[in-house]
N, C-alpha and C. Protein backbone atom coordinates (compact mmCIF):
# COMPACT_ATOMS: atom_id res chain seq x y z
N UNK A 1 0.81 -1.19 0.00
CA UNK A 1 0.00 0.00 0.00
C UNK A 1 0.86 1.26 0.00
N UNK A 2 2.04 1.29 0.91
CA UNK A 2 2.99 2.51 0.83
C UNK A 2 3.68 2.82 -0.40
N UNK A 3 3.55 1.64 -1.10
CA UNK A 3 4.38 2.06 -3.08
C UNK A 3 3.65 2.38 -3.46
N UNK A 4 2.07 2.11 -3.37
CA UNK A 4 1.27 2.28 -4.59
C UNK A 4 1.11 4.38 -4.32
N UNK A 5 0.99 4.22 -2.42
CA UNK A 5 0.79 5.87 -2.36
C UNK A 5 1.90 6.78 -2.62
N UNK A 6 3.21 5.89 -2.60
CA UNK A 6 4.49 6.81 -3.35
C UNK A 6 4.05 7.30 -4.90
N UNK A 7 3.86 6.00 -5.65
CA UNK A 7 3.70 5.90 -7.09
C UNK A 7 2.82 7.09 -7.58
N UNK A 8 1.12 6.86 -6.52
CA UNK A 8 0.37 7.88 -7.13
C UNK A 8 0.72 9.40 -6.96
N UNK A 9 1.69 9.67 -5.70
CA UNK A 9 1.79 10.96 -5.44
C UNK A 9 2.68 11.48 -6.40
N UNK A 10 3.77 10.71 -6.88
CA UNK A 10 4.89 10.74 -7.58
C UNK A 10 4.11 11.41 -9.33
N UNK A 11 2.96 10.53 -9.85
CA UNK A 11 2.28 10.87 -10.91
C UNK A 11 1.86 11.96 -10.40
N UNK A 12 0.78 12.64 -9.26
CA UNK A 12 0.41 13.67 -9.39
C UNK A 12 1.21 15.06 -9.29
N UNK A 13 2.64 14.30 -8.96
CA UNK A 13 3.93 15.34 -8.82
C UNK A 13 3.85 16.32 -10.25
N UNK A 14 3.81 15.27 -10.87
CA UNK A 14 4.25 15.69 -12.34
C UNK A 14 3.20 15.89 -12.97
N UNK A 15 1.93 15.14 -13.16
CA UNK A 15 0.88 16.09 -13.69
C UNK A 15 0.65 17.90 -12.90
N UNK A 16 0.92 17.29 -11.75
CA UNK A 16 0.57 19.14 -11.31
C UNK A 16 2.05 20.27 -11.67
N UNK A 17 2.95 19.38 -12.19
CA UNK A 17 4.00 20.55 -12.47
C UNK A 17 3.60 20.49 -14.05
N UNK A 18 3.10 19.79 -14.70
CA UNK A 18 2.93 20.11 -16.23
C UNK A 18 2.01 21.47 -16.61
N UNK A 19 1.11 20.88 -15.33
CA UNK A 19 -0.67 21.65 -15.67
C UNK A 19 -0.06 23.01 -15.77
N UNK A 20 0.83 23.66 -14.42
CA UNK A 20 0.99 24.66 -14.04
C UNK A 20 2.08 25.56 -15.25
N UNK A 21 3.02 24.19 -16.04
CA UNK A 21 3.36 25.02 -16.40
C UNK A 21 2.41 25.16 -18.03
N UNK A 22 1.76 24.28 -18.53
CA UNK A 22 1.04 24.88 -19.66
C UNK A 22 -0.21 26.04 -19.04
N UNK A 23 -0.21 25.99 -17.62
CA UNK A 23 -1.32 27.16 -17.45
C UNK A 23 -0.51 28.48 -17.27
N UNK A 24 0.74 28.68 -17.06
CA UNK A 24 1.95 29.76 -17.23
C UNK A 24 2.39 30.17 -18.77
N UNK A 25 1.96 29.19 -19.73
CA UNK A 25 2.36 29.18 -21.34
C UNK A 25 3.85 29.20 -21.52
N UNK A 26 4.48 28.34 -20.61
CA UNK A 26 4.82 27.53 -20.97
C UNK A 26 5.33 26.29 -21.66
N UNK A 27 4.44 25.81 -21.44
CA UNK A 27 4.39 24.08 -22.73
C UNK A 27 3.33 24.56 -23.73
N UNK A 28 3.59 24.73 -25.19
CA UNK A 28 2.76 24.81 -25.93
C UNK A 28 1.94 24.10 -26.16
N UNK A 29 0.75 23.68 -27.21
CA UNK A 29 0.56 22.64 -28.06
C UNK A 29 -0.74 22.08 -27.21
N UNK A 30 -1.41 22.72 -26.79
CA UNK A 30 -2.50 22.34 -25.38
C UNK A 30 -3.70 23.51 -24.95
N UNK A 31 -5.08 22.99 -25.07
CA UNK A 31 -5.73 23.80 -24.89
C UNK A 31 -6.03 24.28 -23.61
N UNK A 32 -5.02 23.78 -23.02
CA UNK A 32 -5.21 24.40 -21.42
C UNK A 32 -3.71 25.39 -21.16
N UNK A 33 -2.87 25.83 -22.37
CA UNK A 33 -1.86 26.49 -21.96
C UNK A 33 -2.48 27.91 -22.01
N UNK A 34 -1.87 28.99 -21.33
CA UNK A 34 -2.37 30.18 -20.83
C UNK A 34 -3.26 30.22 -20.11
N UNK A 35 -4.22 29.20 -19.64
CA UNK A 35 -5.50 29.44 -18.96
C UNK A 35 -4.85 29.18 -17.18
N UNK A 36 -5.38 30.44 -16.65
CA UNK A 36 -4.81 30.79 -15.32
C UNK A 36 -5.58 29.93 -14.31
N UNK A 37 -6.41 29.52 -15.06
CA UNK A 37 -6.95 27.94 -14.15
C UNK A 37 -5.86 26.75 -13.82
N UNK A 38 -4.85 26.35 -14.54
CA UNK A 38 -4.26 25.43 -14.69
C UNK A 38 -2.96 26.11 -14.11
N UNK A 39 -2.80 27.03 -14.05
CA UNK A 39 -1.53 27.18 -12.83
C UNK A 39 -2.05 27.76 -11.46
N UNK A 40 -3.17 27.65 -11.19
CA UNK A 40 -3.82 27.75 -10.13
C UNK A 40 -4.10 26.11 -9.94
N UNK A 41 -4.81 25.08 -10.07
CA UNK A 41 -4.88 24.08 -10.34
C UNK A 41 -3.66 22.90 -9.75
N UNK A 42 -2.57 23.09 -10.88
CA UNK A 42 -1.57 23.01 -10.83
C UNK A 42 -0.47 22.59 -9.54
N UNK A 43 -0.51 23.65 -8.85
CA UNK A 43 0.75 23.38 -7.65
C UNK A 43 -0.23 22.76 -6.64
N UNK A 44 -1.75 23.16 -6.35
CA UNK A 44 -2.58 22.16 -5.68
C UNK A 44 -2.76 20.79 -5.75
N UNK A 45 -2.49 20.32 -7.02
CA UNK A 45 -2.41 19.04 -7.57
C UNK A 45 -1.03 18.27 -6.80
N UNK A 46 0.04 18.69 -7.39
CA UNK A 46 1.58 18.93 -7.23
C UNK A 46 1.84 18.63 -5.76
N UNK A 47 1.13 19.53 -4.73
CA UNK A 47 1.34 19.36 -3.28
C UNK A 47 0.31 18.72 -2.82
N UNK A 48 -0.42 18.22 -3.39
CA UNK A 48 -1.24 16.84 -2.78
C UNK A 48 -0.03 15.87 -3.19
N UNK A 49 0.48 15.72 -4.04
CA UNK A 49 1.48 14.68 -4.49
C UNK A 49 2.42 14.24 -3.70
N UNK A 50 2.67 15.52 -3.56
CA UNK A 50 3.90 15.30 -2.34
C UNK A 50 3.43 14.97 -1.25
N UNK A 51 2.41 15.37 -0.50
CA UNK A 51 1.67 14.71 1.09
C UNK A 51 1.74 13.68 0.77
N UNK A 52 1.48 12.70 -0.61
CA UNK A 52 0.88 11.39 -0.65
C UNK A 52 2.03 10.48 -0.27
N UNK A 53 3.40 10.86 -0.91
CA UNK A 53 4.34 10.55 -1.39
C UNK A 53 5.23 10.96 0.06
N UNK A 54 5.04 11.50 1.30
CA UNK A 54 5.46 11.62 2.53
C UNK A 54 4.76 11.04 3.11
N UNK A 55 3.28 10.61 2.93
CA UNK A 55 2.52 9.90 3.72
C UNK A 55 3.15 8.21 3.45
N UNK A 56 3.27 8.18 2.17
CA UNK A 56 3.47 6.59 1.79
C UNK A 56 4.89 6.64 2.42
N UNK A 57 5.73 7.07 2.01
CA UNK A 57 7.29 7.06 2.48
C UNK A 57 7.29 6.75 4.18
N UNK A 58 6.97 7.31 5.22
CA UNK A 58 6.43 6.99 6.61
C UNK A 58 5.98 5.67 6.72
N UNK A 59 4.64 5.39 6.26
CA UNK A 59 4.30 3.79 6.48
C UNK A 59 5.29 3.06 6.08
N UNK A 60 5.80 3.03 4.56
CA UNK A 60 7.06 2.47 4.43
C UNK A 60 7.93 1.74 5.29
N UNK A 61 8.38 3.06 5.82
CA UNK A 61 9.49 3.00 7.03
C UNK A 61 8.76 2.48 8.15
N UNK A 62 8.00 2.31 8.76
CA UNK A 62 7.29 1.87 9.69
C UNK A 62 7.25 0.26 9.32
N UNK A 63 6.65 -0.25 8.67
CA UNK A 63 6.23 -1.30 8.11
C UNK A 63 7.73 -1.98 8.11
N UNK A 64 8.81 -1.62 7.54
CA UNK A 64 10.32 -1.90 7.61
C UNK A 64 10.65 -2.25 9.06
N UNK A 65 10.40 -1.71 9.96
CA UNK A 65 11.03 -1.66 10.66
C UNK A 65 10.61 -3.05 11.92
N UNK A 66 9.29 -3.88 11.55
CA UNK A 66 8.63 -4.82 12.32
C UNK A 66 9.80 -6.00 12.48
C-alpha cells in the first residue's frame, strides 16, 4: 500500500507541475496552456502529491522496521 501511495503521489507530482506550467504558457501545443486555471490548479495538484508521497514514504518506514 505505501508504493502504490508513493507511485500515485509521484504521478500527481508531475501532472501538477505540467498543468501549471502549460497554465503559465509555458508548454505549448494544449488547450489548457495560458488558462490561469491550470496554474492555479496546478501546484494544488503537485502538493497533494507530495503529502501522498510523505505519507506513503512513513508507512514504508514503519512497516520496515517490524
Amino acid at each position: 500500500m505505501a508504493i502504490l501511495l508513493v507511485a500515485v503521489g509521484g504521478v500527481m507530482l508531475l501532472m501538477g507541475g505540467v498543468w501549471t506550467a502549460q497554465g503559465l504558457g509555458w508548454l505549448d501545443g494544449s488547450p489548457m496552456t495560458g488558462q490561469e486555471i491550470w496554474a492555479i490548479i496546478g501546484p494544488i495538484v503537485a502538493g497533494l502529491g507530495v503529502a501522498l508521497m510523505i505519507v506513503g514514504a512513513q508507512r514504508r518506514g514503519r512497516s520496515g522496521r517490524r
